[in-house]
Protein backbone atom coordinates (compact mmCIF):
# COMPACT_ATOMS: atom_id res chain seq x y z
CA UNK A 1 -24.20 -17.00 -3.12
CA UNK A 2 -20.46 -17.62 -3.66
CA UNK A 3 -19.09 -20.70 -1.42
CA UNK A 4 -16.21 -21.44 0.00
CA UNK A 5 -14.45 -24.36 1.83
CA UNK A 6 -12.39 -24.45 5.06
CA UNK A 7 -9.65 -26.61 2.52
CA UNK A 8 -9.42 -23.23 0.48
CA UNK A 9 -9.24 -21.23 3.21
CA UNK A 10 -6.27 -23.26 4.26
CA UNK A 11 -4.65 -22.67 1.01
CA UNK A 12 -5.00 -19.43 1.35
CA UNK A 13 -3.66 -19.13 4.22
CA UNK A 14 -0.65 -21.17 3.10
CA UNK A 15 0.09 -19.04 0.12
CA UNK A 16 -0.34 -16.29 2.43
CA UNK A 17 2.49 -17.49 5.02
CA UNK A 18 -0.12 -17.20 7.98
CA UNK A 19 -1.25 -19.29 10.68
CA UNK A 20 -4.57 -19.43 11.56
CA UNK A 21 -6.39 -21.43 14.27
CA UNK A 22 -10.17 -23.22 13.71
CA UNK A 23 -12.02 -20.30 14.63
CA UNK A 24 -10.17 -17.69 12.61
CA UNK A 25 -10.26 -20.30 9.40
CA UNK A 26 -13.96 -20.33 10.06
CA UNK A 27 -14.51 -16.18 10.69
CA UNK A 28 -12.33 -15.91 7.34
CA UNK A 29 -14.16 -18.29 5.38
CA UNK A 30 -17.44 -16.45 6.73
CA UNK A 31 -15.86 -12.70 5.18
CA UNK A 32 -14.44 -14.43 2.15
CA UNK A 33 -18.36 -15.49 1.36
CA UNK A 34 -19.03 -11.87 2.02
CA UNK A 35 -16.58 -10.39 -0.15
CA UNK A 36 -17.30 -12.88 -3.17
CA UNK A 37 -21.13 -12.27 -2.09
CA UNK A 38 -20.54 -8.64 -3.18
CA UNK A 39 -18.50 -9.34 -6.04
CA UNK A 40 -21.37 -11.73 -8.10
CA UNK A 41 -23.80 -8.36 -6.71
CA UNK A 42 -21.63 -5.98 -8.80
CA UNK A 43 -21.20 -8.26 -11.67
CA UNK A 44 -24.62 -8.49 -11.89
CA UNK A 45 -25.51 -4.15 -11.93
CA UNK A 46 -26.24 -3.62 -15.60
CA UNK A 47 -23.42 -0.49 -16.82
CA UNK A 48 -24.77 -0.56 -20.53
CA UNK A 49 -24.68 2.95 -21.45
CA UNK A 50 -22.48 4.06 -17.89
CA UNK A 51 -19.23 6.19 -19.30
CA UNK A 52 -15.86 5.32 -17.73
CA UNK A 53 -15.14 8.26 -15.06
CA UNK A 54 -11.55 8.66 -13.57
CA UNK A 55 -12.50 10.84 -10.69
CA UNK A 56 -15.99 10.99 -9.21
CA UNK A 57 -15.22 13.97 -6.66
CA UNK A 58 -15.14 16.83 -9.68
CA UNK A 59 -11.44 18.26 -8.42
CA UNK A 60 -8.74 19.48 -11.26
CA UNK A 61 -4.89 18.67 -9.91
CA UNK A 62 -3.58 21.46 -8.97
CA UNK A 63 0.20 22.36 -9.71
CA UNK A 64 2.81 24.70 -9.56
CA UNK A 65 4.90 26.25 -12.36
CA UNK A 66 8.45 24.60 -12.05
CA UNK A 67 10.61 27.82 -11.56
CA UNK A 68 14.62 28.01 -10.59
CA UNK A 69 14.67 28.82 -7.09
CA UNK A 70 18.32 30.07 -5.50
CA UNK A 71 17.34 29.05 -1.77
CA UNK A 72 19.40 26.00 -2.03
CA UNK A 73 21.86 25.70 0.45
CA UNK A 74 24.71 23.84 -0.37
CA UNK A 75 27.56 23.03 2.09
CA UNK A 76 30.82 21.70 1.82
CA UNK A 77 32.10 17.84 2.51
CA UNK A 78 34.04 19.05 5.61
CA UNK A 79 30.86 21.42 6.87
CA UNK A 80 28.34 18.05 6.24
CA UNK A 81 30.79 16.42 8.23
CA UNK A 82 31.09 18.65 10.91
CA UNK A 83 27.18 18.31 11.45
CA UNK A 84 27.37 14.44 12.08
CA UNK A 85 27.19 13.04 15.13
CA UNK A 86 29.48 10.09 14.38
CA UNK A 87 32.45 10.11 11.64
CA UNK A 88 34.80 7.72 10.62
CA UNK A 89 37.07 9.04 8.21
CA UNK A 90 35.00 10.80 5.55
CA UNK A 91 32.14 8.84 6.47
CA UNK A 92 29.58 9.75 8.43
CA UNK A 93 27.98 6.55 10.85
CA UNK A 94 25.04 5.98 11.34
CA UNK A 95 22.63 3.06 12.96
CA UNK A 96 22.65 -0.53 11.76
CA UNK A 97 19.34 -1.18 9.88
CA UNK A 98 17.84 -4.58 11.44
C-alpha cells in the first residue's frame, strides 16, 4: 500500500496555494493513499499482448463537407454601431472585465 505523510500533504498543499485545516490534511492524506493505492493496482495488471486502442466506444467522427455558404450577413461599421447599446466615438463600450 502506497503511504503518505501529513508533511507531504502540507507540501502539497503549499504548491497548491491552499489552506487546509487538520482534518482536511488528514481526509486528503486518507484519498491520496487511495489514489496511489489504485495506481501500484494498475501497474501491477499484466498488458503483455493488450493492443493500444484510441477509442473504446466503437464511434467514427462524423463531419461535414466544408462548402461556401452565402448566408453570411455582413453589416456596415455605422449599422454595427447603431446596434450597440453604448458608443463612444467609433467604439462601441462595453463592461469592465474584473
Amino acid at each position: 500500500m502506497a503511504g503518505i505523510s501529513k508533511d507531504e500533504v502540507r507540501r502539497l498543499a503549499n504548491l497548491a496555494k491552499i489552506e487546509l485545516s487538520k482534518a482536511e490534511e488528514e481526509t486528503l492524506r486518507q484519498e491520496l493513499v487511495a489514489i496511489l493505492t489504485m495506481i501500484e493496482r494498475l501497474f501491477s495488471i499484466d498488458t503483455n499482448g493488450v493492443e493500444p486502442t484510441a477509442q473504446v466506444s466503437g464511434l467514427d467522427n462524423i463531419t461535414r463537407s466544408d462548402e461556401v455558404d452565402e448566408t453570411v450577413y455582413r453589416c456596415s461599421d455605422d449599422d454595427l454601431l447603431s446596434r450597440a447599446a453604448v458608443v463612444e466615438g467609433r467604439q462601441i463600450r462595453v463592461p469592465r472585465v474584473k
